[in-house]
C-alpha atoms as a PDB file:
ATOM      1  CA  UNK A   1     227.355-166.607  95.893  1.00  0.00           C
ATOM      2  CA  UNK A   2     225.357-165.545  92.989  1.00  0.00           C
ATOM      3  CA  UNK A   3     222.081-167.305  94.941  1.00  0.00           C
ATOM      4  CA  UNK A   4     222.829-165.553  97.756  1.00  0.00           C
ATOM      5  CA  UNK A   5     222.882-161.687  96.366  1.00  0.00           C
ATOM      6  CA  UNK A   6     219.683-162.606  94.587  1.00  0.00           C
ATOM      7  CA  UNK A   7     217.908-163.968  97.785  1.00  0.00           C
ATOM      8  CA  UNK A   8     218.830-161.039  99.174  1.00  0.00           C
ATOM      9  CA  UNK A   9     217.964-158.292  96.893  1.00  0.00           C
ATOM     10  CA  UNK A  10     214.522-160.145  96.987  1.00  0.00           C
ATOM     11  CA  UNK A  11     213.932-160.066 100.117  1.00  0.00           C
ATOM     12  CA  UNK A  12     214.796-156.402 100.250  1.00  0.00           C
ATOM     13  CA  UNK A  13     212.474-155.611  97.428  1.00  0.00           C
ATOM     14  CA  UNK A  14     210.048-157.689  99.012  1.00  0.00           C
ATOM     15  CA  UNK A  15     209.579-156.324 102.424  1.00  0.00           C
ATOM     16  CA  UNK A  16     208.782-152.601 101.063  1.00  0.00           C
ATOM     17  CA  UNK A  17     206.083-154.518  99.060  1.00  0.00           C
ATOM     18  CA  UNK A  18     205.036-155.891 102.348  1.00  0.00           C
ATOM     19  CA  UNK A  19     204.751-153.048 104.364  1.00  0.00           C
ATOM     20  CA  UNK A  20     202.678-151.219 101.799  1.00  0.00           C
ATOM     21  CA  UNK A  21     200.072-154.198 101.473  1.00  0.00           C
ATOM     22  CA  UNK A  22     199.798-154.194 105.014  1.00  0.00           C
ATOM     23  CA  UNK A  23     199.496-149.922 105.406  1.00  0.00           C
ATOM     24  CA  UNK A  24     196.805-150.338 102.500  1.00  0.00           C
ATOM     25  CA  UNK A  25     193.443-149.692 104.378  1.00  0.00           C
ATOM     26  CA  UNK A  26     190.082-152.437 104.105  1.00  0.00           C
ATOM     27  CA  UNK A  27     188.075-152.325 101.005  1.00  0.00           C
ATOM     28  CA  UNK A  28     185.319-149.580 101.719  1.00  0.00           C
ATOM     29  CA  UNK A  29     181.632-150.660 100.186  1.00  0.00           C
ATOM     30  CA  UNK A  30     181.199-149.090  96.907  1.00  0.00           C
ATOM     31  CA  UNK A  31     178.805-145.611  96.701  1.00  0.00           C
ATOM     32  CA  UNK A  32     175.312-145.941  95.813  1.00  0.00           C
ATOM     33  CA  UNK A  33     175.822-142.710  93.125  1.00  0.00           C
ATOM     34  CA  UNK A  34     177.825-142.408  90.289  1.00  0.00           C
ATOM     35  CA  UNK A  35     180.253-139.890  90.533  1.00  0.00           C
ATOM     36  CA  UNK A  36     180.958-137.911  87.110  1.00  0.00           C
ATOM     37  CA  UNK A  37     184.144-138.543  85.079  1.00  0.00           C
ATOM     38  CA  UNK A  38     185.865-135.873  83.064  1.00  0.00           C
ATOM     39  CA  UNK A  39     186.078-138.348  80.283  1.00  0.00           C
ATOM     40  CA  UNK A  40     182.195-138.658  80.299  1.00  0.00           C
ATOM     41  CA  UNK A  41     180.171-136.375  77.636  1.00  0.00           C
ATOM     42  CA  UNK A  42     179.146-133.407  78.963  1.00  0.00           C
ATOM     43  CA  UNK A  43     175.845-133.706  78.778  1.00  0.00           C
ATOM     44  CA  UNK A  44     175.850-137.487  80.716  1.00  0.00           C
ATOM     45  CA  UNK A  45     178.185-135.542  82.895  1.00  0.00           C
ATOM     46  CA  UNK A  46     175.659-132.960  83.776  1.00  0.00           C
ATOM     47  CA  UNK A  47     172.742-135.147  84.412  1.00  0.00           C
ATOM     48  CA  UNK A  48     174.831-137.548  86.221  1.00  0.00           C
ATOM     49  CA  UNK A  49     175.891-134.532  88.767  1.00  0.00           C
ATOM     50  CA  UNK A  50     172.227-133.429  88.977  1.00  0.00           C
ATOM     51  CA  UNK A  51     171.211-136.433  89.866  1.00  0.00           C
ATOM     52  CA  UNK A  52     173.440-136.982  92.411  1.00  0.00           C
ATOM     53  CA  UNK A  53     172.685-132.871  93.847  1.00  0.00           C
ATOM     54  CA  UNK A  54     169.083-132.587  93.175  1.00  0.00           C
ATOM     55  CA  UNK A  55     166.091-134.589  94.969  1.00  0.00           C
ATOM     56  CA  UNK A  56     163.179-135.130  93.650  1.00  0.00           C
ATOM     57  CA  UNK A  57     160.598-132.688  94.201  1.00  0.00           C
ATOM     58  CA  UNK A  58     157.687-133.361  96.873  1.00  0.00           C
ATOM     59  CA  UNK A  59     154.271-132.251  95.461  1.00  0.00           C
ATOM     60  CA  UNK A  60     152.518-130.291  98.579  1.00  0.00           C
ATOM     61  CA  UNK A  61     148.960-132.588  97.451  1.00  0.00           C
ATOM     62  CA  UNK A  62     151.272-135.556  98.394  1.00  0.00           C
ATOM     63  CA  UNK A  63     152.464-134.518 101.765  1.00  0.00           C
ATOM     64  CA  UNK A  64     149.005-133.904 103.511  1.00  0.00           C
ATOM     65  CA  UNK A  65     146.454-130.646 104.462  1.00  0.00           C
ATOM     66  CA  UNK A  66     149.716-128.989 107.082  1.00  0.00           C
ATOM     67  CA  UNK A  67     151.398-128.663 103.886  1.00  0.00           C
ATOM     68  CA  UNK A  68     149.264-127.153 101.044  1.00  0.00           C
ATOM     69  CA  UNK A  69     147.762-124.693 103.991  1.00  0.00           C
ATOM     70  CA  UNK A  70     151.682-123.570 104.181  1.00  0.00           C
ATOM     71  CA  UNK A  71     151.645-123.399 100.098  1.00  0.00           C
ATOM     72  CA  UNK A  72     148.172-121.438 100.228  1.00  0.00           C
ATOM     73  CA  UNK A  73     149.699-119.233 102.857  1.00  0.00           C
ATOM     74  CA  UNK A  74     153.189-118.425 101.086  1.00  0.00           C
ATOM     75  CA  UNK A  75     151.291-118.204  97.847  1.00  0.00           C
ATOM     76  CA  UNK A  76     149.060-115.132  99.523  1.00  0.00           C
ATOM     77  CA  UNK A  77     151.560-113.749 101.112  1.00  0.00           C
ATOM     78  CA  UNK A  78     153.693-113.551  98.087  1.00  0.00           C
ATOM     79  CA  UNK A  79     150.356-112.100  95.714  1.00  0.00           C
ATOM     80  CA  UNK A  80     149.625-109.683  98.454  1.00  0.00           C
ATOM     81  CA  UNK A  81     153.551-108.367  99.097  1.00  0.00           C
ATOM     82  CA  UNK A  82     153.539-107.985  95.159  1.00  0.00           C
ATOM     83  CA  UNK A  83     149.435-106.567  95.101  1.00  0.00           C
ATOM     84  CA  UNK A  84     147.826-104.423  97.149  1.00  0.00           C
ATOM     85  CA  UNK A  85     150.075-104.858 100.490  1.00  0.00           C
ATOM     86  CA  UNK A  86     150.617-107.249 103.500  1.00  0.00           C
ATOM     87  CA  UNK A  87     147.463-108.652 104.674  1.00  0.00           C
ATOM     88  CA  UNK A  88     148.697-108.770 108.567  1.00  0.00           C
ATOM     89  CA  UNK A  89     145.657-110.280 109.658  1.00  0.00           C
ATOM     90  CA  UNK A  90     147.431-113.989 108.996  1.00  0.00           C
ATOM     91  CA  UNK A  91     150.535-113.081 110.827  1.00  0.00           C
ATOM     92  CA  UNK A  92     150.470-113.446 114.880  1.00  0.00           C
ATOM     93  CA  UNK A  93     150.938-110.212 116.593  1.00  0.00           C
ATOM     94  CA  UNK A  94     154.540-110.228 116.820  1.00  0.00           C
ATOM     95  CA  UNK A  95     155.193-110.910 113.420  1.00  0.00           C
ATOM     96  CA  UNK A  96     152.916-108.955 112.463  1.00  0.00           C
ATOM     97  CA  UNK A  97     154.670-105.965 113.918  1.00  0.00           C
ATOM     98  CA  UNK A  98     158.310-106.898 113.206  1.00  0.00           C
ATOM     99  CA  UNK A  99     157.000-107.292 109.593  1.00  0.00           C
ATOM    100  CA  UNK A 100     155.399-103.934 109.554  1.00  0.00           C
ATOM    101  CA  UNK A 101     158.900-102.397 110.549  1.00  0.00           C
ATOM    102  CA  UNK A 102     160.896-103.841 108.078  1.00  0.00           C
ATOM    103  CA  UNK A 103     157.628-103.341 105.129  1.00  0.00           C
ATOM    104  CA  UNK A 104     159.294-100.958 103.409  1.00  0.00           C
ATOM    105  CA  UNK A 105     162.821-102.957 102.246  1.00  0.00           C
ATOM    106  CA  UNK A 106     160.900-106.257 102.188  1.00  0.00           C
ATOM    107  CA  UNK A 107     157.985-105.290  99.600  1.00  0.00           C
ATOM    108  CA  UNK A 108     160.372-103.996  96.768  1.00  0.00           C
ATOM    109  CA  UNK A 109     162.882-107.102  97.358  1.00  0.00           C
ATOM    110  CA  UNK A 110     159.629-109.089  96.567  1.00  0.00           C
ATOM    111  CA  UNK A 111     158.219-107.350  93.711  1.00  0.00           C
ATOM    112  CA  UNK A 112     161.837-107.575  92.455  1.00  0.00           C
ATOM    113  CA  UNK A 113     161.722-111.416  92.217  1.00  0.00           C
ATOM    114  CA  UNK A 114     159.405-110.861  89.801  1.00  0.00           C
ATOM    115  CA  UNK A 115     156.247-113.441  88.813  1.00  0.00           C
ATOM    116  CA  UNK A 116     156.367-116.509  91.243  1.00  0.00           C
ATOM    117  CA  UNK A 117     156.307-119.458  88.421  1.00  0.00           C
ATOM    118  CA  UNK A 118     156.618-122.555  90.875  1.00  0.00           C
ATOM    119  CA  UNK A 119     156.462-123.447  94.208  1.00  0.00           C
ATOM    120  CA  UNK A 120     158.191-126.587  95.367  1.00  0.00           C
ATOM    121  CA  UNK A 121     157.970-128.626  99.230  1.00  0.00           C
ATOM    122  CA  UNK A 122     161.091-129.247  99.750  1.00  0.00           C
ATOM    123  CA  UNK A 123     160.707-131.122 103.913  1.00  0.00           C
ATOM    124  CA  UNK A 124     160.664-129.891 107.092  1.00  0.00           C
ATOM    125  CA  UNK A 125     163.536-127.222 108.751  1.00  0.00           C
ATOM    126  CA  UNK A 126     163.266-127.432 112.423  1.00  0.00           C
ATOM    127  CA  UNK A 127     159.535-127.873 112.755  1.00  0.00           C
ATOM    128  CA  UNK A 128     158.947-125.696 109.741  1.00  0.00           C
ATOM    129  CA  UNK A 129     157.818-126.305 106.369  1.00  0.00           C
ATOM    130  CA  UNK A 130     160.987-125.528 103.772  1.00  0.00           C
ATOM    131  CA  UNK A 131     159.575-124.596 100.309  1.00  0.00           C
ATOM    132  CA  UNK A 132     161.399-123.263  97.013  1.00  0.00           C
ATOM    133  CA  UNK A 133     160.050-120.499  95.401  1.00  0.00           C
ATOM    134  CA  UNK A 134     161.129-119.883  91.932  1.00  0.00           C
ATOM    135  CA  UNK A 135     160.266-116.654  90.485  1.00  0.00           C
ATOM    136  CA  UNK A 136     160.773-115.091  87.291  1.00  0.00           C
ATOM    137  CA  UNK A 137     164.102-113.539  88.651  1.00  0.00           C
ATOM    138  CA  UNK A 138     165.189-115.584  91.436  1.00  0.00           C
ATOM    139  CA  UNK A 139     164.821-118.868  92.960  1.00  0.00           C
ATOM    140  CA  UNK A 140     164.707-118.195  97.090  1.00  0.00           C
ATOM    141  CA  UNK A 141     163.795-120.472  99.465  1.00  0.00           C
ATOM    142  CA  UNK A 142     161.114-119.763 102.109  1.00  0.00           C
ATOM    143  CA  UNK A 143     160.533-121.192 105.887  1.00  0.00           C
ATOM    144  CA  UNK A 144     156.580-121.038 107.239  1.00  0.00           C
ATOM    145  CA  UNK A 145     155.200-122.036 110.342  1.00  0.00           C
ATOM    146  CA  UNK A 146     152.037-121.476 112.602  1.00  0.00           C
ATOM    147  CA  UNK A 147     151.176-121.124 116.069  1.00  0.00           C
ATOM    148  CA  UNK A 148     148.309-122.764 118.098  1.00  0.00           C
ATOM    149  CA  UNK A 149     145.882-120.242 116.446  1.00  0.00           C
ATOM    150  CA  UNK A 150     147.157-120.868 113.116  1.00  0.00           C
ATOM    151  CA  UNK A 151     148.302-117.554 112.169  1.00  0.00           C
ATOM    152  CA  UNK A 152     151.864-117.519 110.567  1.00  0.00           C
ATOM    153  CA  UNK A 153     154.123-117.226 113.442  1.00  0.00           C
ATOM    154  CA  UNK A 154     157.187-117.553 111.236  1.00  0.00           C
ATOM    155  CA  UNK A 155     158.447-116.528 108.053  1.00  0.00           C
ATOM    156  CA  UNK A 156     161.606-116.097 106.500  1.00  0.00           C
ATOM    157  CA  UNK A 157     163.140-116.111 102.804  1.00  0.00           C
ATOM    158  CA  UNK A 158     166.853-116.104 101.514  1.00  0.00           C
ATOM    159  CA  UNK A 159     168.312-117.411  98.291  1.00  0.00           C
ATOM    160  CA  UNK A 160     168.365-120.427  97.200  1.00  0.00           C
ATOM    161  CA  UNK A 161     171.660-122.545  97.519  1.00  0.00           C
ATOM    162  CA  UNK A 162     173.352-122.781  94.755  1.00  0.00           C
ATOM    163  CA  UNK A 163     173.907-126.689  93.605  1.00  0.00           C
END
């Protein structure tokens, strides 16, 4: 009788064990990255997170002649907004105007950024080149492209994203 309460009660506590080996889902291949653990020392912590956040930088001189014409071009632009004024000769007509409408908020935003200290290719955005700007009070991100005449045809800046 005793054999037969204990084949029981193992069989009971065997079929929950059972159903939860076969709910358990496939093995998933392991992640290339190493995700930080709160155990880790801070500082192996932090670079481990950057690493995982941050790629690696894409010198424009490494990309081809599209791209360092877009650096030349966001470099002027960016001397000339915090210089003299807008050259609007390298902007087509219709930027050119929508620009000259919206001069007076846009020149004082870019002064405010203060000295430009790098500029970084970061790939393409819908056709566009997508550069970082770091300046000496903000790191932005800017979006250049040109049209058949090469004359900037698009430009656009907003903060970087925070990592």
């Amino acid at each position: 009788m005793k054999t037969l309460i204990a084949a029981a009660v193992l069989s009971l506590s065997a079929a929950p064990a059972l159903a939860v080996a076969q709910e358990t889902p496939p093995a998933v291949p392991a992640a290339a990255a190493r995700l930080p653990n709160a155990f880790d020392d801070p500082a192996a912590q932090a670079a481990a997170a950057a690493a995982i956040q941050t790629p690696p930088p894409i010198q424009a001189e490494q990309i081809g002649p599209d791209v360092k014409r877009a650096e030349d071009a966001l470099r002027a632009v960016v001397a000339a907004a915090q210089g003299a004024g807008l050259d609007y000769a390298v902007f087509s007509a219709d930027l050119a105007e929508r620009m000259r409408g919206q001069e007076a908020r846009l020149i004082p935003i870019i002064k405010g950024f203060g000295e430009l200290q790098e500029v970084i290719y970061v790939g393409q955005e819908q056709g566009a080149e997508l550069f970082a700007l770091d300046f000496a009070n903000a790191r932005t991100q800017w979006i250049i492209a040109f049209n058949a005449e090469d004359e900037i045809a698009l430009l656009l800046f907003r903060p970087a994203q925070a990592q």
